[in-house]
Protein backbone atom coordinates (compact mmCIF):
# COMPACT_ATOMS: atom_id res chain seq x y z
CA UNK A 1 0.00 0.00 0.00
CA UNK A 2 1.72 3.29 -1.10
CA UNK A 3 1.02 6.50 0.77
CA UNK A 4 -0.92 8.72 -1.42
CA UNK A 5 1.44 11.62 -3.17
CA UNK A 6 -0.69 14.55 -2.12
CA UNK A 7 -3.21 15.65 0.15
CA UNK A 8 -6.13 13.14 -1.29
CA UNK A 9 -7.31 11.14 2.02
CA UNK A 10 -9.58 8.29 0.48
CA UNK A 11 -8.86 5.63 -1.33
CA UNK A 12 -9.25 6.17 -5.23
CA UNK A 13 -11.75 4.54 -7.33
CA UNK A 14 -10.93 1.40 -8.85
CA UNK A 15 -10.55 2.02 -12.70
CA UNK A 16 -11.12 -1.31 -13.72
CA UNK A 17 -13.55 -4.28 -11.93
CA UNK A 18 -11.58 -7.05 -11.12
CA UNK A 19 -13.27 -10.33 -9.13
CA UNK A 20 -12.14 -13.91 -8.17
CA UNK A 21 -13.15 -15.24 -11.74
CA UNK A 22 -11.74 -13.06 -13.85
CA UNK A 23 -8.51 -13.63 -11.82
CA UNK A 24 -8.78 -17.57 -12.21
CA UNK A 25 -9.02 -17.21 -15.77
CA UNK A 26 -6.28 -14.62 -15.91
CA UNK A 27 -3.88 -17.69 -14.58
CA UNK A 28 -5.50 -20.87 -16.25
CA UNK A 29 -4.51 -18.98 -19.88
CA UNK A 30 -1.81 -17.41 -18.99
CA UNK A 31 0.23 -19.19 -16.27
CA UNK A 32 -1.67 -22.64 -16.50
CA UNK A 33 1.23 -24.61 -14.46
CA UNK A 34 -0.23 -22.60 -11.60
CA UNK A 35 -3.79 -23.20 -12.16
CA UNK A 36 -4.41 -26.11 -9.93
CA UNK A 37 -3.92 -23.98 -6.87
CA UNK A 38 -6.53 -22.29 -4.67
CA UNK A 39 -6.45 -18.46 -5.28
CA UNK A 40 -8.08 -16.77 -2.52
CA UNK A 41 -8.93 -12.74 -2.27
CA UNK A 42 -6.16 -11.31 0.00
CA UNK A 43 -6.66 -7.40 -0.08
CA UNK A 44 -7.20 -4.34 -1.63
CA UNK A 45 -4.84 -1.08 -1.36
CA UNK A 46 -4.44 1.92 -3.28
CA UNK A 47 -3.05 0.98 -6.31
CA UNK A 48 -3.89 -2.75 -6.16
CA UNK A 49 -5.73 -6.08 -5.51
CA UNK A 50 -4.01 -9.25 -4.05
CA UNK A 51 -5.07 -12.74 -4.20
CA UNK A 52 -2.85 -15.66 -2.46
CA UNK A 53 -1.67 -18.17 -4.98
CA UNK A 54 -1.48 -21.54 -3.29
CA UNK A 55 0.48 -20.68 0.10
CA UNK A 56 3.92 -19.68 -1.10
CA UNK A 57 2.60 -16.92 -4.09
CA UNK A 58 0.85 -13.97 -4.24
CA UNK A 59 -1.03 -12.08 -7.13
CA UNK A 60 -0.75 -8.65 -7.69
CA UNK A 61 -3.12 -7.06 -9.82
CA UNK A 62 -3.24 -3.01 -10.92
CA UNK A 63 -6.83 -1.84 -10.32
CA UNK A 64 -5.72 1.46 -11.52
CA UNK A 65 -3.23 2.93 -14.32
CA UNK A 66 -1.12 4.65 -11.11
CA UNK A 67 -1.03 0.72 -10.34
CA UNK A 68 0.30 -0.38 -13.87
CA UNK A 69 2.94 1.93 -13.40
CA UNK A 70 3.74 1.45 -10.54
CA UNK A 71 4.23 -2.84 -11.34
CA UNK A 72 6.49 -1.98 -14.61
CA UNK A 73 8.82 0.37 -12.04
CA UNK A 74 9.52 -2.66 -9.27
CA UNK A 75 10.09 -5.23 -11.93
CA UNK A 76 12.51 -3.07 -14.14
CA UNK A 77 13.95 -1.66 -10.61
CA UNK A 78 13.66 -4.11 -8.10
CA UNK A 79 16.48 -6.12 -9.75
CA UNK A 80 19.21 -3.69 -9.84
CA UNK A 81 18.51 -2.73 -6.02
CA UNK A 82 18.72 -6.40 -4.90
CA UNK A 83 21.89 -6.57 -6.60
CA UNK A 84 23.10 -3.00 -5.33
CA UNK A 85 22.21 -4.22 -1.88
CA UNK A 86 22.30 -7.50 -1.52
CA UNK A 87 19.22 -7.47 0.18
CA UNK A 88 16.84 -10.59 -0.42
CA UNK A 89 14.16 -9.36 -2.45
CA UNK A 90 10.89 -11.26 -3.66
CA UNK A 91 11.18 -10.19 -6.80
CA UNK A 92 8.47 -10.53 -9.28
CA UNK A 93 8.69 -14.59 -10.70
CA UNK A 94 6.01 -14.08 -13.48
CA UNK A 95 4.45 -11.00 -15.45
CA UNK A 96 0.99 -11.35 -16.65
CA UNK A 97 0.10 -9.37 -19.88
CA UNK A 98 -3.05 -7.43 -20.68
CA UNK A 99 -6.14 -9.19 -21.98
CA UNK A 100 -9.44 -8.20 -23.62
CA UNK A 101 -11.19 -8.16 -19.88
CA UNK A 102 -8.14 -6.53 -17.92
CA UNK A 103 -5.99 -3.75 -19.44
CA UNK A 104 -3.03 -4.09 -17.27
CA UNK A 105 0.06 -6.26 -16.89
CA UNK A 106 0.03 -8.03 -13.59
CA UNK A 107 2.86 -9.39 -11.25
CA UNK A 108 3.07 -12.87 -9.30
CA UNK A 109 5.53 -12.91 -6.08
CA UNK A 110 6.33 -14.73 -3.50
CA UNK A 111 3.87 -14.38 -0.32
CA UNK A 112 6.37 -13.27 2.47
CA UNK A 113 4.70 -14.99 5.86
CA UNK A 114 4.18 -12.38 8.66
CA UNK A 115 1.26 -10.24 10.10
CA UNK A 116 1.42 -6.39 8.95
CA UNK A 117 3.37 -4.24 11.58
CA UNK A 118 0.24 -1.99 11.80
CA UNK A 119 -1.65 -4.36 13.72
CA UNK A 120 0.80 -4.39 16.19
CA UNK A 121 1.15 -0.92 19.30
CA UNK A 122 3.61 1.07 19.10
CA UNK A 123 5.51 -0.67 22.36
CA UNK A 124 5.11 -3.80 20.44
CA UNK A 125 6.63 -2.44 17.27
CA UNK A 126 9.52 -1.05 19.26
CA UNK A 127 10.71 -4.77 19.56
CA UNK A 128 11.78 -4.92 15.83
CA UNK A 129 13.59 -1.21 15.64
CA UNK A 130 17.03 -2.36 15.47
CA UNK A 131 16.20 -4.72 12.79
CA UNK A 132 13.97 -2.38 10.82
CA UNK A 133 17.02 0.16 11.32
CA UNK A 134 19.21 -2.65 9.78
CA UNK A 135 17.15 -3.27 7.07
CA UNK A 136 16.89 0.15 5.68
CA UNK A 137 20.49 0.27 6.57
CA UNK A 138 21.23 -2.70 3.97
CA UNK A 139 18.94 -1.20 1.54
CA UNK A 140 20.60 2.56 1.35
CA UNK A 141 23.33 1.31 -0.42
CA UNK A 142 24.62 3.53 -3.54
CA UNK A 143 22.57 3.48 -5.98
CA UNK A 144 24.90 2.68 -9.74
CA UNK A 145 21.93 4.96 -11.50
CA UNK A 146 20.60 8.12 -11.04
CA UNK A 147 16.75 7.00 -11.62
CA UNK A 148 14.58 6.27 -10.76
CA UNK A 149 14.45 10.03 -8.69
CA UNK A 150 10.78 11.00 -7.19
CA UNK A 151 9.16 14.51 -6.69
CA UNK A 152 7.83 13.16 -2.70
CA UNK A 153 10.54 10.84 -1.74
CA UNK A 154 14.12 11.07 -0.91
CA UNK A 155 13.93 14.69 -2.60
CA UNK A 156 14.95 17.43 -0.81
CA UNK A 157 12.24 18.39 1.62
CA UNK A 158 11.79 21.55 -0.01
CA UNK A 159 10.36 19.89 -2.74
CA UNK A 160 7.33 18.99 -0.74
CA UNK A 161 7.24 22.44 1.36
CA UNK A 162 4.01 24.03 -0.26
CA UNK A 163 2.09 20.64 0.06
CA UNK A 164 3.07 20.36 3.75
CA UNK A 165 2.30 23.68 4.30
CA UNK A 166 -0.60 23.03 3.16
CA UNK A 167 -1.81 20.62 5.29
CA UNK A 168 -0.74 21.80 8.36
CA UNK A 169 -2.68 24.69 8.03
CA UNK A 170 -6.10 22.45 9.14
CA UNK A 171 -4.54 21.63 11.96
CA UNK A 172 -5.88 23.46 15.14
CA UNK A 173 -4.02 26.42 15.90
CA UNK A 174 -1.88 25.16 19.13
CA UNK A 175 -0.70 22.81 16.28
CA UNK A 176 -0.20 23.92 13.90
CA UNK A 177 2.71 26.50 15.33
CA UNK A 178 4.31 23.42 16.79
CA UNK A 179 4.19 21.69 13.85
CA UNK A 180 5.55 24.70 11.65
CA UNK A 181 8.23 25.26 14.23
CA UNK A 182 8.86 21.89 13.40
CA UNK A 183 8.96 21.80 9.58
CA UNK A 184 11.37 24.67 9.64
CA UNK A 185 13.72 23.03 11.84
CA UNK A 186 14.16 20.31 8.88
CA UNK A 187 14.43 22.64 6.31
CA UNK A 188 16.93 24.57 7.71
CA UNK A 189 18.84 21.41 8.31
CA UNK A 190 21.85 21.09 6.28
CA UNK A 191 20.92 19.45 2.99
CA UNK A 192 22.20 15.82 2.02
CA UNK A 193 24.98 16.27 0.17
CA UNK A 194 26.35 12.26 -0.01
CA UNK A 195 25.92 10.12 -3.03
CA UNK A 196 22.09 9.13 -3.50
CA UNK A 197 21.01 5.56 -2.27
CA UNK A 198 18.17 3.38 -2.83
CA UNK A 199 14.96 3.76 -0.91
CA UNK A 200 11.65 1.79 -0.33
CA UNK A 201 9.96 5.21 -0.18
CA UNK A 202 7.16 4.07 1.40
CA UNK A 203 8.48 1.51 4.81
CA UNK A 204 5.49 2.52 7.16
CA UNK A 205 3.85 -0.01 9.08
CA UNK A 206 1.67 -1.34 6.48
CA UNK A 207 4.20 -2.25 4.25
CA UNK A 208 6.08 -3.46 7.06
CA UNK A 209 5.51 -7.80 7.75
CA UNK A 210 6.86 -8.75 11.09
CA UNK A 211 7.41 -13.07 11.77
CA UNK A 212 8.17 -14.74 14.83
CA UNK A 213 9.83 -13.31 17.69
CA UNK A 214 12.79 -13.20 20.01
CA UNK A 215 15.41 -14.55 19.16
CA UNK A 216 14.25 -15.18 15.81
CA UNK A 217 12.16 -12.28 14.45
CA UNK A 218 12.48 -11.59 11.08
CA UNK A 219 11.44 -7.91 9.47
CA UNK A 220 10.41 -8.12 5.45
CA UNK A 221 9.30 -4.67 3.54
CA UNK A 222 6.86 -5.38 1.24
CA UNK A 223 5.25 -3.01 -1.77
CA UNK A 224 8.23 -0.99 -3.26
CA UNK A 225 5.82 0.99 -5.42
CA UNK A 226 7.76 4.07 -4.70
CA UNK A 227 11.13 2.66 -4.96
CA UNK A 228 14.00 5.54 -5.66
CA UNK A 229 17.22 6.86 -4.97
CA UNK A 230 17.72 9.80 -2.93
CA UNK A 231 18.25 10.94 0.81
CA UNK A 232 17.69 8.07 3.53
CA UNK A 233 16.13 10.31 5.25
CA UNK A 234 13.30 10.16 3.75
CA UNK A 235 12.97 6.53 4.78
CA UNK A 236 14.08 7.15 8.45
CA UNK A 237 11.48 9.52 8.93
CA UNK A 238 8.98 6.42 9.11
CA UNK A 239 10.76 5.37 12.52
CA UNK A 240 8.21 8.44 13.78
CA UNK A 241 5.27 6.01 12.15
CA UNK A 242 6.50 2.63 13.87
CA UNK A 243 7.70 3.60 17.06
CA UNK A 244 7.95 5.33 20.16
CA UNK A 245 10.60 7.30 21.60
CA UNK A 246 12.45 5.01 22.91
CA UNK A 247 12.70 2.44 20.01
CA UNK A 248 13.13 5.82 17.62
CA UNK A 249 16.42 6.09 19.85
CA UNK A 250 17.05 2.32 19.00
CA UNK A 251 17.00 2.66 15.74
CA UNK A 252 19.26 6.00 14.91
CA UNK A 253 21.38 4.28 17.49
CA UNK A 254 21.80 1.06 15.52
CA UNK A 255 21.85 3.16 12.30
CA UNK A 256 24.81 5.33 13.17
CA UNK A 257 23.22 8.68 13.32
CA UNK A 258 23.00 10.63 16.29
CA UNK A 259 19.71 12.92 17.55
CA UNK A 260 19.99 16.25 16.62
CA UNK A 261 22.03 15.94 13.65
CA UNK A 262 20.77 17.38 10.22
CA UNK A 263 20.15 13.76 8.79
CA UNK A 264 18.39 13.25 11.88
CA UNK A 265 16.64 16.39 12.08
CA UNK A 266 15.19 15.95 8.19
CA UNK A 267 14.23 12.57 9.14
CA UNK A 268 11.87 14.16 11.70
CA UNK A 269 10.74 16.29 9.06
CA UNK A 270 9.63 13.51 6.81
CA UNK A 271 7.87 11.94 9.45
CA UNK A 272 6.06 15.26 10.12
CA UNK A 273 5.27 14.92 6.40
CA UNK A 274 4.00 11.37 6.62
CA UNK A 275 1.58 11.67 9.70
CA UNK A 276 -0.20 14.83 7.55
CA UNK A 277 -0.58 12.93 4.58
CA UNK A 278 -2.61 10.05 6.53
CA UNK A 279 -3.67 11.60 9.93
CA UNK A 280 -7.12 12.22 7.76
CA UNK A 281 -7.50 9.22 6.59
CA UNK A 282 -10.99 7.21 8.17
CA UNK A 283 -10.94 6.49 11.36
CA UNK A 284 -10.75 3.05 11.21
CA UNK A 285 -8.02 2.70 8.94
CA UNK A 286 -4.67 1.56 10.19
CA UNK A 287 -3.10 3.86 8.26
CA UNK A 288 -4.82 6.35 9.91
CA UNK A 289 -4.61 5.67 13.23
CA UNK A 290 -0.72 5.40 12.76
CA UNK A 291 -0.55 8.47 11.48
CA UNK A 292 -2.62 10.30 14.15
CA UNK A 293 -0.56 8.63 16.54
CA UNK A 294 2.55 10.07 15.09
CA UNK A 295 1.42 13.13 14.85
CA UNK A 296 0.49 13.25 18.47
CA UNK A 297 3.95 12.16 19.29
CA UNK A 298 6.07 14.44 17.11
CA UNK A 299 3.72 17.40 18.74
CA UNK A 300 3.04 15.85 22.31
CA UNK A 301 -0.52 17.15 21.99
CA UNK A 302 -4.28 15.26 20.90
CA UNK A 303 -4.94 15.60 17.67
């Protein structure tokens, strides 16, 4: 599920209908070695559906064009990061092509095992923060390209000033001068000036899958829809959306960068930009509630 780009707070309208037949035929033509295994409805996001494929696969199917896009970037990208990184990646094993019912090309991957961090508290997600540090750690690796770049990730945070702006001006008053004070803190910060690395772009809890537990817990990022190179801060700033204050220490800690430095300072920035982008969302939404709960932190006040 990738955070929407702008200040839009409900999910889009699906642009094409896609159901549980449709979907079986897709594979019995098109990836018939496959076809003797359930597919079940899994869920439905922003940009697409997903059906399990037996127990080991998933389907991913665009339900809108942003979603088509968005499959052709990981499979031409994904790749090269994995082999930038070294990261293990479950990369795309089959692409599905467009047919006279569906318009889009369609991606089957393997189903990573897990529950979705954003079903977990925030003193529960703390217990994963130095391996969610080390993960993003092992992805932010140099990137041997300068694309794929992004106008609301890993830019410079000016880039997303106006839109920010923006939204923090329906925040209650009390807020919204903390939350400026804020903002301007990370712009002023000193800019990034290393060599740009690869990003998820989009790590917050509900791309997040968290398995097992002590001593064995194992932290998988799904959904790298907005996959680019850039400043890791941009990805840091999600430790404001996973944790509290403590494992937000945890994690610069096991990253290497100390509080109150500039990379740390724009980090806080993005998460500041996160928590407005989904503190309207419904208020049942996961998303949501993560992001109200973020904002609250980062301002120490009820939202």
């Amino acid at each position: 599920m990738n955070l929407p780009p702008d200040k839009k707070t409900a999910m889009p309208d699906a642009e094409v209908s896609i159901d549980l037949a449709m979907v079986r035929e897709l594979i019995a033509v098109q990836a018939p070695h496959w076809a003797h295994e359930e597919i079940n409805y899994l869920a439905t996001g922003w940009d697409n559906e997903v059906y399990r494929l037996g127990d080991t696969l998933l389907i991913r199917l665009p339900r809108r064009q942003l979603g088509e896009d968005i499959g052709v970037k990981e499979r031409r990208w994904l790749p090269q990061l994995a082999q930038d990184s070294g990261v293990d990646i479950d990369l795309a094993i089959f692409e599905g092509q467009p047919t006279s019912s569906y318009p889009f090309t369609f991606s089957i991957c393997p189903y990573v095992p897990g529950i979705s961090a954003a079903r977990l508290n925030r003193k529960e997600r703390d217990e994963y923060a130095q391996e969610f540090s080390g993960l993003l750690k092992a992805l932010h690796q140099p990137a041997n390209s300068k694309e794929p770049r992004s106008d609301f990730r890993g830019c410079a945070l000016s880039q997303v000033d106006e839109r920010t702006r923006e939204q923090i001006s329906t925040l209650d008053l009390p807020l919204q001068s903390a939350a400026l004070e804020l903002w301007q803190e990370a712009l002023d910060a000193d800019a990034y000036g290393g060599s740009p690395v690869w990003l998820h772009g989009d790590p917050h809890p509900s791309n997040t899958v968290v398995d097992g537990g002590e001593p064995s817990l194992t932290v998988s990022l799904i959904d790298y829809g907005d996959l680019c190179v850039g400043d890791p801060a941009s990805d840091l700033g999600m430790c404001w959306m996973h944790f509290s204050s403590a494992g937000i220490g945890q994690a610069f800690e096991a990253y290497g960068i100390a509080v109150g430095s500039p990379t740390w300072r724009r980090a806080r920035g993005w998460g500041l930009r996160y928590a407005m982008m989904t503190t309207n969302l419904g208020a049942d939404d996961l998303l949501g509630i993560v992001g109200r709960e973020t904002l609250n932190s980062l301002l120490g006040s009820s939202v």
